[in-house]
C-alpha atoms as a PDB file:
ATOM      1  CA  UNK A   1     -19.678 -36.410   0.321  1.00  0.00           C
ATOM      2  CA  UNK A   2     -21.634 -33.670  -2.142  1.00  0.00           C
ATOM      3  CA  UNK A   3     -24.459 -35.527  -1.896  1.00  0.00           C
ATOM      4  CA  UNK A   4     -24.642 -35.050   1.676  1.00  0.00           C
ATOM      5  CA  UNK A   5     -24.395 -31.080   1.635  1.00  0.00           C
ATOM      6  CA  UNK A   6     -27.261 -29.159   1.616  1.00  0.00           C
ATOM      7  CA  UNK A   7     -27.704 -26.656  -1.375  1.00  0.00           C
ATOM      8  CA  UNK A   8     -27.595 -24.059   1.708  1.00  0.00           C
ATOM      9  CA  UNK A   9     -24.152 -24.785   3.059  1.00  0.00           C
ATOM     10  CA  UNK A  10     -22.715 -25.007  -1.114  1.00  0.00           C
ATOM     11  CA  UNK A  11     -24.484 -21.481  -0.692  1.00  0.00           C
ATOM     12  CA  UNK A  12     -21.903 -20.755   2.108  1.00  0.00           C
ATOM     13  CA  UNK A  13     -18.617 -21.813   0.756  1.00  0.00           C
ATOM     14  CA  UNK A  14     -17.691 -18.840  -1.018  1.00  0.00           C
ATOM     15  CA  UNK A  15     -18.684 -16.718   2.006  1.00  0.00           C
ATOM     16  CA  UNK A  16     -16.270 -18.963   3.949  1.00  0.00           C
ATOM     17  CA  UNK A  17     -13.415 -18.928   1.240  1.00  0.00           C
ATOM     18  CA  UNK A  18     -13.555 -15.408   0.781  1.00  0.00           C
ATOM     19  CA  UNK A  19     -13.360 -14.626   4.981  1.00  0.00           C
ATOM     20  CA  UNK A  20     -10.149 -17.725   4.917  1.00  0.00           C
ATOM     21  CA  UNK A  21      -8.066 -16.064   1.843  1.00  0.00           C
ATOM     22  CA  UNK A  22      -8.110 -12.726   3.814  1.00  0.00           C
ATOM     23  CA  UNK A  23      -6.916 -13.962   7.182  1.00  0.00           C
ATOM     24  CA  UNK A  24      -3.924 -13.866   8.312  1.00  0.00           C
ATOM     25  CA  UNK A  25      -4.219 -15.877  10.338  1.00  0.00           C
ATOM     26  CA  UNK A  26      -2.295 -19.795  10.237  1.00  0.00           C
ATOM     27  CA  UNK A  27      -5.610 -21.362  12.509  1.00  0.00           C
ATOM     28  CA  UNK A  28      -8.865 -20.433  13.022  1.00  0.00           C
ATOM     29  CA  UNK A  29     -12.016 -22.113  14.755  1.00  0.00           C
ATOM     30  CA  UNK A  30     -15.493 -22.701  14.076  1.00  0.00           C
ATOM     31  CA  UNK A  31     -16.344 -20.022  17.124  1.00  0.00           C
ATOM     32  CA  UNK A  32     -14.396 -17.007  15.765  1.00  0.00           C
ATOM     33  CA  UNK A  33     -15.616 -18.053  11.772  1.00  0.00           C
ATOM     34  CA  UNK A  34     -18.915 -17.616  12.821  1.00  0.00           C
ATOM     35  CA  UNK A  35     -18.644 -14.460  15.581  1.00  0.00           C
ATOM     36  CA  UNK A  36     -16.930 -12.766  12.558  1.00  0.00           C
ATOM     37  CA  UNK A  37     -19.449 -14.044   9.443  1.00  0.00           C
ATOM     38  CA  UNK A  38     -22.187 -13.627  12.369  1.00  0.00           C
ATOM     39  CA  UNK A  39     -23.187 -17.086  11.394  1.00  0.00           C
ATOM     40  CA  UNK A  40     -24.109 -19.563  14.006  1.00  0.00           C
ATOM     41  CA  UNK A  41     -21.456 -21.775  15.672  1.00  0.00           C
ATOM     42  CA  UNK A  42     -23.626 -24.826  15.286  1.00  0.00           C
ATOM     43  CA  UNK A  43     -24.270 -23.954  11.688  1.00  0.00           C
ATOM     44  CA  UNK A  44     -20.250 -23.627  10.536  1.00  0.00           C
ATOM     45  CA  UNK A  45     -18.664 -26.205  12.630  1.00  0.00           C
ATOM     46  CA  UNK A  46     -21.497 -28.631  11.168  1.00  0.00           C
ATOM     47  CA  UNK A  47     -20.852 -26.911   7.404  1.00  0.00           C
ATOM     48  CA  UNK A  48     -17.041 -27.287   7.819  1.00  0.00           C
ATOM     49  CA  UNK A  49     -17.186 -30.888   8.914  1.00  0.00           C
ATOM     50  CA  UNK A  50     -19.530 -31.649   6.112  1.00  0.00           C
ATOM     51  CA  UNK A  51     -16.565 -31.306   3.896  1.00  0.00           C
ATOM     52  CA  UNK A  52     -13.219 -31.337   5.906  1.00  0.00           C
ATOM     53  CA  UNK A  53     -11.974 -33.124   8.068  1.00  0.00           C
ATOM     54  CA  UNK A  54      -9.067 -30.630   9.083  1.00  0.00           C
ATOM     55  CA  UNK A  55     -10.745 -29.319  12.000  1.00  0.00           C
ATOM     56  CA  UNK A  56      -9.053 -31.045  16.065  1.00  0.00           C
ATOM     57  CA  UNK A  57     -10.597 -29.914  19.111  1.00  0.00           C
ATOM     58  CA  UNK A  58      -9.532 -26.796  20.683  1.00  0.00           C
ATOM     59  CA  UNK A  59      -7.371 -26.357  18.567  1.00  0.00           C
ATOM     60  CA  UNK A  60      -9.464 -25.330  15.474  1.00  0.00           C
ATOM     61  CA  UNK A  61      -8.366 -25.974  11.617  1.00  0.00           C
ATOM     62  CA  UNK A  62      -5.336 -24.882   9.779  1.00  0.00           C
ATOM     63  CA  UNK A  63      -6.307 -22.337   7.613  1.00  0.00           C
ATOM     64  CA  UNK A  64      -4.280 -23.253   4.422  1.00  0.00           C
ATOM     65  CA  UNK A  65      -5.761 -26.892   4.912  1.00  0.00           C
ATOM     66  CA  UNK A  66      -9.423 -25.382   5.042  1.00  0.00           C
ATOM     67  CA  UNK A  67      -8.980 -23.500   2.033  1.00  0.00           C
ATOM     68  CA  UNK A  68      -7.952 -26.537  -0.114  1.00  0.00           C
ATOM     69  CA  UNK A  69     -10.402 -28.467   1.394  1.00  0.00           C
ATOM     70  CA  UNK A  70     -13.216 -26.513   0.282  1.00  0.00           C
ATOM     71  CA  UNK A  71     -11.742 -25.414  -2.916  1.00  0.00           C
ATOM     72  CA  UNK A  72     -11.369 -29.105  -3.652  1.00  0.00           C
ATOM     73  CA  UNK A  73     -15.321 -29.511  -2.367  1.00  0.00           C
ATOM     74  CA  UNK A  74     -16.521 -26.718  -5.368  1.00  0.00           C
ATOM     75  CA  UNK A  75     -14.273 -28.375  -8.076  1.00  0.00           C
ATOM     76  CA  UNK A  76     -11.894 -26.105  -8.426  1.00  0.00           C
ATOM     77  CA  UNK A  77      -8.742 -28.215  -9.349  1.00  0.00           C
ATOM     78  CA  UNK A  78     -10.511 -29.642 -12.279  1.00  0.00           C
ATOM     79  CA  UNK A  79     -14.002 -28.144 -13.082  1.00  0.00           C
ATOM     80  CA  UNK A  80     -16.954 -29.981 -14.688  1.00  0.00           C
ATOM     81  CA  UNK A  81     -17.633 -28.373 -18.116  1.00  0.00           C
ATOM     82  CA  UNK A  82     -20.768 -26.491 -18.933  1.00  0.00           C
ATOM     83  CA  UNK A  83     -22.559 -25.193 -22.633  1.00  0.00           C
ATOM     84  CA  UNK A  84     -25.194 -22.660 -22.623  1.00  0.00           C
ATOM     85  CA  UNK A  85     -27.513 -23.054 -25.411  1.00  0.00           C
ATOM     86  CA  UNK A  86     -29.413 -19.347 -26.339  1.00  0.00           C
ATOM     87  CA  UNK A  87     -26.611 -16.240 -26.686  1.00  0.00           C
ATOM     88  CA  UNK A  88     -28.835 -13.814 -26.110  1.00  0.00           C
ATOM     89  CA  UNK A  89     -29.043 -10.811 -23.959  1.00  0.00           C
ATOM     90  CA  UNK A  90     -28.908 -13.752 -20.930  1.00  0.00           C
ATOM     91  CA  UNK A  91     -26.615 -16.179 -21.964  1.00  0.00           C
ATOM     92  CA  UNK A  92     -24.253 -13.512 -22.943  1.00  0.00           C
ATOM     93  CA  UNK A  93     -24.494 -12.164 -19.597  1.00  0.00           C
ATOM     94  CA  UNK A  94     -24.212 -15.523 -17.767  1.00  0.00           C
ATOM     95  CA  UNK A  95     -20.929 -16.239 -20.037  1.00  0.00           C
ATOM     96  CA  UNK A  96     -19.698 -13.117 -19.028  1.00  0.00           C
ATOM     97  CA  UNK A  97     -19.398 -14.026 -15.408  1.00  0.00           C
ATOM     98  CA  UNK A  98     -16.495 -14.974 -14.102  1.00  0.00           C
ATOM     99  CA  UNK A  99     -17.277 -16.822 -10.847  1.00  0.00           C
ATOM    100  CA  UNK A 100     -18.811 -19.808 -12.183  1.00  0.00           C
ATOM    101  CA  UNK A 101     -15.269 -21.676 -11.727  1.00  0.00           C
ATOM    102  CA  UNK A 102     -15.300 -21.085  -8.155  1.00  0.00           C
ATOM    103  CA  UNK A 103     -18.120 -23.394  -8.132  1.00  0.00           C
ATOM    104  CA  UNK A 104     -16.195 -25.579 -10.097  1.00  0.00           C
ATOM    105  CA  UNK A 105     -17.918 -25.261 -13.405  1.00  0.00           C
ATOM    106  CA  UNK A 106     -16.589 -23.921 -16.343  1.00  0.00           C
ATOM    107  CA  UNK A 107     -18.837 -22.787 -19.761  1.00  0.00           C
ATOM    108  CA  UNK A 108     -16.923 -23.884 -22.951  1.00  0.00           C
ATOM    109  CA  UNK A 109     -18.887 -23.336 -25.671  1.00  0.00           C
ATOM    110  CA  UNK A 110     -22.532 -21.587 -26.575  1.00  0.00           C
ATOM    111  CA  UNK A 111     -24.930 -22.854 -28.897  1.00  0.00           C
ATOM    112  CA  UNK A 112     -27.597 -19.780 -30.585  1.00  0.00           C
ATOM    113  CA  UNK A 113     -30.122 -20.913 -34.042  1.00  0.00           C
ATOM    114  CA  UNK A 114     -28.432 -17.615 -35.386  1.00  0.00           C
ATOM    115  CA  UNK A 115     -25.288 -16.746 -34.239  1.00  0.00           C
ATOM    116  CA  UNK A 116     -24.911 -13.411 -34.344  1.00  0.00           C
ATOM    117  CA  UNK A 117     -20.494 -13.278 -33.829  1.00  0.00           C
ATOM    118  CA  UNK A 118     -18.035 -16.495 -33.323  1.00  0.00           C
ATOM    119  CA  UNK A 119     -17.466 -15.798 -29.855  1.00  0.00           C
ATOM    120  CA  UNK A 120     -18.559 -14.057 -26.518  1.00  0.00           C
ATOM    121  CA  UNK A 121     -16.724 -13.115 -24.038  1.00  0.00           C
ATOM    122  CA  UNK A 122     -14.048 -16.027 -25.028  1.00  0.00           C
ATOM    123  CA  UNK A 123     -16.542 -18.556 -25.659  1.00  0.00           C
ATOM    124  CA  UNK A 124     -17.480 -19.794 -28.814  1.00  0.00           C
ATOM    125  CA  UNK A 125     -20.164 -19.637 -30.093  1.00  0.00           C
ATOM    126  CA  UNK A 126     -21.679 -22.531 -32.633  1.00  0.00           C
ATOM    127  CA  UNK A 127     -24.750 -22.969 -34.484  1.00  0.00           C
ATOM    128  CA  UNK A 128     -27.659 -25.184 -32.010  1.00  0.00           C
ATOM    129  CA  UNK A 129     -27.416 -28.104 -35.013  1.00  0.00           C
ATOM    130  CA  UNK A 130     -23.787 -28.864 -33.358  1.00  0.00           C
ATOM    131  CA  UNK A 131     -24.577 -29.457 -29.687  1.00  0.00           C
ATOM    132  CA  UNK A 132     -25.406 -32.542 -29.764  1.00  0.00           C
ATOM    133  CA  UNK A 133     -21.931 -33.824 -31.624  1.00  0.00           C
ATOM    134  CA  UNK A 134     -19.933 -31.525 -29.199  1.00  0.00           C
ATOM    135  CA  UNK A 135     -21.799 -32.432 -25.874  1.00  0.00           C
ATOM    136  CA  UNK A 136     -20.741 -36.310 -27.541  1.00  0.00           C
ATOM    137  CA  UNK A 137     -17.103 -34.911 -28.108  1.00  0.00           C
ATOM    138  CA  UNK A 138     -16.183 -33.793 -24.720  1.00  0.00           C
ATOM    139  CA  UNK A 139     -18.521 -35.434 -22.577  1.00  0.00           C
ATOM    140  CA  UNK A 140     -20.405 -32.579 -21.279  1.00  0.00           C
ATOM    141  CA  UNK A 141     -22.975 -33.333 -18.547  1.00  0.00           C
ATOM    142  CA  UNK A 142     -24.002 -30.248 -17.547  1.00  0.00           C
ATOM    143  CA  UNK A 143     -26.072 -27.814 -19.962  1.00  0.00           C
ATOM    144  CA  UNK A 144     -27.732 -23.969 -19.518  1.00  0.00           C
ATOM    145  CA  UNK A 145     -31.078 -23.303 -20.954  1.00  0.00           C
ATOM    146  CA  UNK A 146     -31.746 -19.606 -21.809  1.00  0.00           C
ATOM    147  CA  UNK A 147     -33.310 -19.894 -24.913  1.00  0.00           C
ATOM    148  CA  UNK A 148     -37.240 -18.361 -25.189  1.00  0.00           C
ATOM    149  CA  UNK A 149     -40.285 -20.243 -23.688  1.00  0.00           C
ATOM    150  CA  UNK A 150     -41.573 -22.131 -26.773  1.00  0.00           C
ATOM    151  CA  UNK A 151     -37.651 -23.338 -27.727  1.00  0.00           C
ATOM    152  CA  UNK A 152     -36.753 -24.646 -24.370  1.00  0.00           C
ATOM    153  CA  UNK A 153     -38.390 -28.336 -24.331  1.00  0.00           C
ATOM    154  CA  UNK A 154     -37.047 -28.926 -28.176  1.00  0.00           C
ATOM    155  CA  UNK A 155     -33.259 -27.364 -27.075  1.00  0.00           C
ATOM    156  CA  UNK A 156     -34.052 -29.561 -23.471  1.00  0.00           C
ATOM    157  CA  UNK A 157     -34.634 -32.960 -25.773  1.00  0.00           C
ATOM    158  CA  UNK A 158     -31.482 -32.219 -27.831  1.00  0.00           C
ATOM    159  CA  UNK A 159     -29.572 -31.728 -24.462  1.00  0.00           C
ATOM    160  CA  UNK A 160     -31.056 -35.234 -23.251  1.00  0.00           C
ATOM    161  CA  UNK A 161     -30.062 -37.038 -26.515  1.00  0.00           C
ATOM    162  CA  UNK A 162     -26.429 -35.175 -26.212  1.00  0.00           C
ATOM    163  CA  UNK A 163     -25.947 -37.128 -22.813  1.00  0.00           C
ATOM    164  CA  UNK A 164     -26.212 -34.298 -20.363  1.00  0.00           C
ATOM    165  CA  UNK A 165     -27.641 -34.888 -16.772  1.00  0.00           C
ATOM    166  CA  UNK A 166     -27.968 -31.518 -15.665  1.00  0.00           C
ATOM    167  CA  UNK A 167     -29.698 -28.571 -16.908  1.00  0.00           C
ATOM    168  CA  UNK A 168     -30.166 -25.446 -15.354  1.00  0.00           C
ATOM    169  CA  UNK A 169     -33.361 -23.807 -17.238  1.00  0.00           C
ATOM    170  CA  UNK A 170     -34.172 -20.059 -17.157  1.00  0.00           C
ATOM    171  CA  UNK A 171     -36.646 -20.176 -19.403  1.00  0.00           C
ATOM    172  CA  UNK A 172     -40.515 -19.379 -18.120  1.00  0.00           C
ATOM    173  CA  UNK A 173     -41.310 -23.054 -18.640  1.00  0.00           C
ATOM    174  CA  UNK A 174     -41.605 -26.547 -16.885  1.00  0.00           C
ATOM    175  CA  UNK A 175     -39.628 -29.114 -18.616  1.00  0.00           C
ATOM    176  CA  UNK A 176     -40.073 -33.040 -19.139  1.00  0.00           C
ATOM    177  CA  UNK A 177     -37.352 -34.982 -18.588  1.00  0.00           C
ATOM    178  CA  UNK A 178     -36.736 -38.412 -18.636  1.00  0.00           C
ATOM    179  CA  UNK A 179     -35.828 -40.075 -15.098  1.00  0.00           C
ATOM    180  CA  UNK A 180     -32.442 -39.558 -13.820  1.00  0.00           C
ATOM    181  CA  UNK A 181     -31.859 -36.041 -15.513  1.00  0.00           C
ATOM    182  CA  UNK A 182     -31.839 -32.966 -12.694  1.00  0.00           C
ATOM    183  CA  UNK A 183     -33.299 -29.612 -13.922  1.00  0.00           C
ATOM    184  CA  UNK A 184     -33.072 -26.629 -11.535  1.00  0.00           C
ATOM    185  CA  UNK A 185     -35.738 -23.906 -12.616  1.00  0.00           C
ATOM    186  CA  UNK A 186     -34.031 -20.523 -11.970  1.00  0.00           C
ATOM    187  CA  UNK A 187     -37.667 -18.297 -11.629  1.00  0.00           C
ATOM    188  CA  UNK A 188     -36.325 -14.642 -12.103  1.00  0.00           C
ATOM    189  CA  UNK A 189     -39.606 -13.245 -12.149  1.00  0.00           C
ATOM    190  CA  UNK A 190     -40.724 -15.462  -9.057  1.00  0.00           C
ATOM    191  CA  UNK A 191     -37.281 -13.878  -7.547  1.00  0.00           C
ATOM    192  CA  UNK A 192     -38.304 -10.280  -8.550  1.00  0.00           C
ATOM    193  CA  UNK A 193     -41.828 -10.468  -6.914  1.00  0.00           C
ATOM    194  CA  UNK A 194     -40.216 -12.001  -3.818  1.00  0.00           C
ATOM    195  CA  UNK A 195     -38.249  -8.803  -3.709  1.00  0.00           C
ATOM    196  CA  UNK A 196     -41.074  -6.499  -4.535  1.00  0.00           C
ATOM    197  CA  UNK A 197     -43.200  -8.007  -1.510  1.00  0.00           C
ATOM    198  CA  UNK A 198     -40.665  -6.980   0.449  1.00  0.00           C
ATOM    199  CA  UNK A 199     -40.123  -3.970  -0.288  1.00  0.00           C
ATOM    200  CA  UNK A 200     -43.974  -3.596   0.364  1.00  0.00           C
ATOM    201  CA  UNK A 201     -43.969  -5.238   3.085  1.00  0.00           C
ATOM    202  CA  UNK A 202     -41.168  -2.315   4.647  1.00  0.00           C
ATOM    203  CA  UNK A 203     -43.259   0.597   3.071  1.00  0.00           C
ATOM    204  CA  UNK A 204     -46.354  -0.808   5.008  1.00  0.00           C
ATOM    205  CA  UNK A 205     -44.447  -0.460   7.925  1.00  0.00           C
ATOM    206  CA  UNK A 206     -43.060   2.385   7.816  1.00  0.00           C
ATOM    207  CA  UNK A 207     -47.031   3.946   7.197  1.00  0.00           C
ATOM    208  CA  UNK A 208     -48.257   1.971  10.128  1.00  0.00           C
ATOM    209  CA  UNK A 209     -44.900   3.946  12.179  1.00  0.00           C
ATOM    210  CA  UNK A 210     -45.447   7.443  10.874  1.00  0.00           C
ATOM    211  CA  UNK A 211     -49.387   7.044  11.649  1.00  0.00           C
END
């Protein structure tokens, strides 16, 4: 079933959890979800579907059933566990957010070349030289590069021979992986021009207006 969900609609899910925790209401369809998100109808009935199968004509889907439903879909029960290898500025930032486990993964440890304390934000923190004997130890598939440009393919290789599948990489740098290992390139600068563009794109605009 998660294979079959666009990154888009996992995108949506917290939008939708967040609007079904506040209702008080014991139903609710696909038509008022999406008047009230100002989503399209077409769009949530075809998210909700995706991952429940609560939902009975005319009558819409119980709300308490919709919630576990999609809690269940992010991992929520039981979370898949995560290690972030670079405690810096970043990866002390990433570890102290707390809405990771909504999406059903949950950072245990961090792994720095110099670690500066024992812990962050809860976490521990070990020296790099151990990540590959925990990743071993608790069978840890998913790992979080934030580690400077030149470190990231050494720290990705060490994540590889640990057994982890996924990395998500916010380093400035394409990484080579082996076949069957996903790695999601999180471009913040890419992100930040994206944003800048459109904030020129508005101040053209508003020229072209005033003239």
């Amino acid at each position: 079933m998660k294979n079959a969900v666009s990154r888009a609609t996992v995108e949506r899910i917290p939008v939708y959890l967040d609007y079904l925790r506040k209702s008080d209401s014991a139903s609710v369809s696909a038509t008022v979800i999406a008047r009230d998100l100002r989503y399209g109808e077409v769009q949530v009935r075809k998210d909700l579907n995706a991952i429940s199968g609560a939902g009975r004509p005319r009558l819409g889907y119980s709300t308490d059933r919709l919630i576990r439903d999609l809690e269940q879909f992010m991992g929520k029960d039981i979370p898949d566990c995560a290690v972030i290898a670079g405690a810096g500025k970043l990866g002390s930032a990433l570890l102290g957010y707390n809405g990771f486990e909504q999406f059903g993964v949950k950072i245990t440890a961090a792994f720095d070349s110099e670690p500066k304390s024992d812990d962050c934000c809860g976490v521990r923190i070990f020296p790099v030289e151990s990540l590959c004997e925990y990743c071993t130890k608790h069978s840890i598939k998913i790992g979080i590069i934030t580690v400077p440009a030149e470190n990231a393919q050494s720290v990705c290789d060490l994540m590889v021979k640990s057994g982890i599948t996924a990395i998500w990489n916010f380093a400035p740098v394409t990484l080579e992986t082996p076949s069957g290992i996903t790695v999601i390139n999180e471009k913040l600068a890419i992100s930040l021009r994206m944003l800048r563009q459109t904030v020129d794109s508005s101040v053209k605009i508003n020229r072209s207006v005033i003239h």
